[in-house]
Protein backbone atom coordinates (compact mmCIF):
# COMPACT_ATOMS: atom_id res chain seq x y z
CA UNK A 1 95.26 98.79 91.97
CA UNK A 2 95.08 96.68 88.73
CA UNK A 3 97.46 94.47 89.24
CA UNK A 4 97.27 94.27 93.42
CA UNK A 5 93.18 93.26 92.45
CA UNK A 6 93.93 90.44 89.99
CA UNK A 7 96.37 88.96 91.89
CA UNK A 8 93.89 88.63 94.57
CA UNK A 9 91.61 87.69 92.03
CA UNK A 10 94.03 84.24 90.74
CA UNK A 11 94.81 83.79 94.43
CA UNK A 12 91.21 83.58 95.90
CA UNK A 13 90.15 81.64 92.39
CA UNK A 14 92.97 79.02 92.62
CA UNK A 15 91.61 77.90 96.29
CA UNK A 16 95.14 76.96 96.98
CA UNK A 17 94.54 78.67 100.52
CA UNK A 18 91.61 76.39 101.01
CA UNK A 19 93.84 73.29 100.79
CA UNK A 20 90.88 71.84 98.21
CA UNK A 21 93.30 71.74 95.33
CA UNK A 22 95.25 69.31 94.45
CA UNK A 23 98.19 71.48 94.15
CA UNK A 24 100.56 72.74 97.14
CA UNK A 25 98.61 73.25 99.68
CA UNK A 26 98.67 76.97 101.26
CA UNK A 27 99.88 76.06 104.91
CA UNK A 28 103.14 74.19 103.54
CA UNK A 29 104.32 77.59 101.15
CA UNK A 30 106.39 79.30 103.53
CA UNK A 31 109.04 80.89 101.51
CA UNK A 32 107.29 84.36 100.16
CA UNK A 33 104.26 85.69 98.54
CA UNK A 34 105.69 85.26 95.05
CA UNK A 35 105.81 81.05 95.70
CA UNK A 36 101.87 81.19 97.25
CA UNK A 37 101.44 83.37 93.70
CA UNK A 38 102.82 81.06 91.57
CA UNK A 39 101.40 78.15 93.23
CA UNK A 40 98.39 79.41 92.78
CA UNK A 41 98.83 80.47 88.85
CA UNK A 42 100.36 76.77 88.65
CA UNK A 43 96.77 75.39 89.92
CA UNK A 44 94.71 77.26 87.50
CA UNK A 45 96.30 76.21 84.37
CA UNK A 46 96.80 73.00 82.13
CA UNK A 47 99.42 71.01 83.72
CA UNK A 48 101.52 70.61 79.88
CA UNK A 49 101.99 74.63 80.09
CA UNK A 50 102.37 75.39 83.81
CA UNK A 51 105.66 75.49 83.82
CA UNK A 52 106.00 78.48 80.69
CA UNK A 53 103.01 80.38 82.71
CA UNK A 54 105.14 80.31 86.12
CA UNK A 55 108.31 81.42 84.27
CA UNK A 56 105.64 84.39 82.02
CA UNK A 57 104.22 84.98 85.57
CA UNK A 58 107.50 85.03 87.14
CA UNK A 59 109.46 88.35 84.69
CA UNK A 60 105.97 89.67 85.47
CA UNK A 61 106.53 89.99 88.74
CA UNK A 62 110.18 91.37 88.22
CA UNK A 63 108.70 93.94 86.05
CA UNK A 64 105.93 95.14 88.21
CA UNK A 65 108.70 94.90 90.72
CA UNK A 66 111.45 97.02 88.59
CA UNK A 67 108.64 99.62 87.64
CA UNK A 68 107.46 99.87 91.16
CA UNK A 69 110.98 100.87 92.37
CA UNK A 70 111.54 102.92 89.85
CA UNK A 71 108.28 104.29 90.71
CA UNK A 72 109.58 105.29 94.22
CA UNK A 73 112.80 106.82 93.20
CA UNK A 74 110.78 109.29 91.13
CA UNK A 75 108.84 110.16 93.95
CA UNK A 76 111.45 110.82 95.76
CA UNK A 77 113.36 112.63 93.76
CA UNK A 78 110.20 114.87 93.22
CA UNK A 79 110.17 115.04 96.55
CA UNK A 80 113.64 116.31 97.13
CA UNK A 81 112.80 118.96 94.41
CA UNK A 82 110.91 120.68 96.89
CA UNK A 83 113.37 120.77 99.64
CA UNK A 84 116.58 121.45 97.72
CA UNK A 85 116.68 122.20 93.52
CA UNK A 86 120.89 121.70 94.24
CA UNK A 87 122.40 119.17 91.91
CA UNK A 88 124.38 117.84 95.03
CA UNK A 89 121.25 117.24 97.09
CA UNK A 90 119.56 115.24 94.11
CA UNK A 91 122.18 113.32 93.64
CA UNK A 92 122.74 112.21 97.18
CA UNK A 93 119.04 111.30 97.01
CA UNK A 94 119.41 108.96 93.99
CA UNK A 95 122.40 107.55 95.65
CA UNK A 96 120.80 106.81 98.61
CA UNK A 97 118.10 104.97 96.73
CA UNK A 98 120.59 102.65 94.15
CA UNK A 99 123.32 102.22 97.23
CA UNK A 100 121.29 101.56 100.18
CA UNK A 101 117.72 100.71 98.89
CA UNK A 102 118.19 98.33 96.12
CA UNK A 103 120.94 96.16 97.59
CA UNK A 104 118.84 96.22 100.66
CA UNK A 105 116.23 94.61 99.32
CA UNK A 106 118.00 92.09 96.84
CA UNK A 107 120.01 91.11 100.21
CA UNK A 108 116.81 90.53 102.48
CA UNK A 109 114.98 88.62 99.54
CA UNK A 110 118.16 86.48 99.12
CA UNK A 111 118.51 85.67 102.17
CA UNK A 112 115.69 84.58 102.94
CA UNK A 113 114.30 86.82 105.77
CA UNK A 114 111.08 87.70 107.38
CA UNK A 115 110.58 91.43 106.89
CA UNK A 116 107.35 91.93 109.33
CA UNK A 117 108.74 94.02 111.77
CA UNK A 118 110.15 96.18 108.79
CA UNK A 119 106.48 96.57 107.38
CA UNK A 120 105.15 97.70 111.02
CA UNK A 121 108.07 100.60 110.30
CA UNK A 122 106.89 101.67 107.66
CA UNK A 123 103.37 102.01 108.51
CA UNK A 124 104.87 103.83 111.58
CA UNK A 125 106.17 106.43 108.94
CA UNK A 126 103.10 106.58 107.20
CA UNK A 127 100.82 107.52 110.36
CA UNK A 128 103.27 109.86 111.22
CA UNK A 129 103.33 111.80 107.74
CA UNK A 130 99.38 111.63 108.05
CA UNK A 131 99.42 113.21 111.66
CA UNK A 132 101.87 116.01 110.35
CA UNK A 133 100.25 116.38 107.51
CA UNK A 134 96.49 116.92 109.17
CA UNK A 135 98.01 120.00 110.79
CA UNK A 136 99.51 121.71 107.74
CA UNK A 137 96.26 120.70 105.41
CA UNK A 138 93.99 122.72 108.39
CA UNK A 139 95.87 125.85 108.36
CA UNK A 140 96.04 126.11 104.23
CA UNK A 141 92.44 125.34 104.10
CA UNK A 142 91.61 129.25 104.11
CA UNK A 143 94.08 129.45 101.27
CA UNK A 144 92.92 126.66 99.27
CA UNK A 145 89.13 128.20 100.10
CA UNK A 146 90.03 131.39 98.55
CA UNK A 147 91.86 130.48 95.70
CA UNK A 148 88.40 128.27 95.46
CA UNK A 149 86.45 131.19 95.25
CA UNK A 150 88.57 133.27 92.81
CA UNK A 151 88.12 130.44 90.43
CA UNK A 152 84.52 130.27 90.47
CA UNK A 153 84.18 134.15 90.91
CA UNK A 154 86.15 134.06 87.18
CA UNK A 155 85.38 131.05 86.35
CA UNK A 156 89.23 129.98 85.64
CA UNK A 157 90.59 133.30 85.01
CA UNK A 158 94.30 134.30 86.24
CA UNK A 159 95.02 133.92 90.06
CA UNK A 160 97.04 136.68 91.22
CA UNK A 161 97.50 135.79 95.06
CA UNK A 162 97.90 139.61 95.72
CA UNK A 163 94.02 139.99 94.93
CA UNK A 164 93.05 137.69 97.50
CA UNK A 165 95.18 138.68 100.57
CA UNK A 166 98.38 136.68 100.47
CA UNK A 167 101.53 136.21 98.52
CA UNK A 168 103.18 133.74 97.35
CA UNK A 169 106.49 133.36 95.58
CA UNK A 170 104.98 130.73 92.82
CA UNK A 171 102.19 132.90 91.50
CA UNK A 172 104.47 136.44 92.16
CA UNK A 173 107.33 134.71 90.06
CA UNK A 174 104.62 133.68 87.32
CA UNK A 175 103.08 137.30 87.21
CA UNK A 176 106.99 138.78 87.03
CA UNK A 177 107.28 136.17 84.22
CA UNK A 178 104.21 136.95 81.84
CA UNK A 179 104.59 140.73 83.01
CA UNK A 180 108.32 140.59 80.87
């Protein structure tokens, strides 16, 4: 959120997309979002050190980039945690994301390509997570509600799932635990 809101912040401050600078105007950047960045960085600052700020600006980017991706491959790998703990499975996961992912990307970028319709996949996958989601979040609301009310009934004491109607094999593998 940082990052995404002061990069709108030197965008909307640099008036490049305004074509009132005397810098590149915003109509004639068509080669990616890091150029209408830069350009914009590049109008803000003293002309003698413009070039060292792009370049600062530029590893930046990598970085939050790098981080980002590594970022995603954490999630996922959480993720896969919960459908298989097999070594096998986590490392076909990881694969999937250095093999397929990263070259992926590095090719697309490289190349030079438009990736709009990929971006209208994606947020295809997301509304589709949300609308199987809403389902599963409706029918563990009585859960969640009385796992709610244990806590303020004890005000944070230990939640034995047995004591409120329902098992489950996280808190009855806990309770085995402490009980040994």
């Amino acid at each position: 959120m940082v990052i995404c809101t002061l990069t709108g912040f030197i965008v909307v401050m640099a008036h490049v997309w305004t074509g009132t600078t005397t810098g590149v105007e915003w109509e004639s950047i068509k080669a990616s979002k890091i150029t209408m960045y830069l350009s914009s960085v590049q109008s803000l600052v003293p002309a003698m050190i413009a070039d060292t700020v792009k370049v600062i600006m530029a590893l930046c980017y990598g970085l939050f980039a790098f981080t980002t991706l590594l970022g995603m491959l954490s999630f996922a790998e959480i993720s896969a945690n919960f459908i298989s703990r097999s070594p096998h499975f986590i490392l076909f996961i990881r694969s999937i994301g250095a093999l397929f992912f990263v070259p992926f990307g590095a090719l697309t970028i490289l190349a030079g390509l438009e990736l709009t319709n990929l971006w209208y996949i994606t947020d295809l996958a997301n509304i589709i997570m949300v609308y199987i989601n809403i389902p599963l979040l409706i029918l563990g609301a009585p859960l969640v509600y009385k796992a709610l009310a244990h806590y303020r009934r004890t005000n944070g004491g230990e939640f034995i799932s047995a004591d409120e109607g329902f098992e489950t094999p996280c808190w009855v593998k806990d309770k085995a635990e402490k009980a040994s």
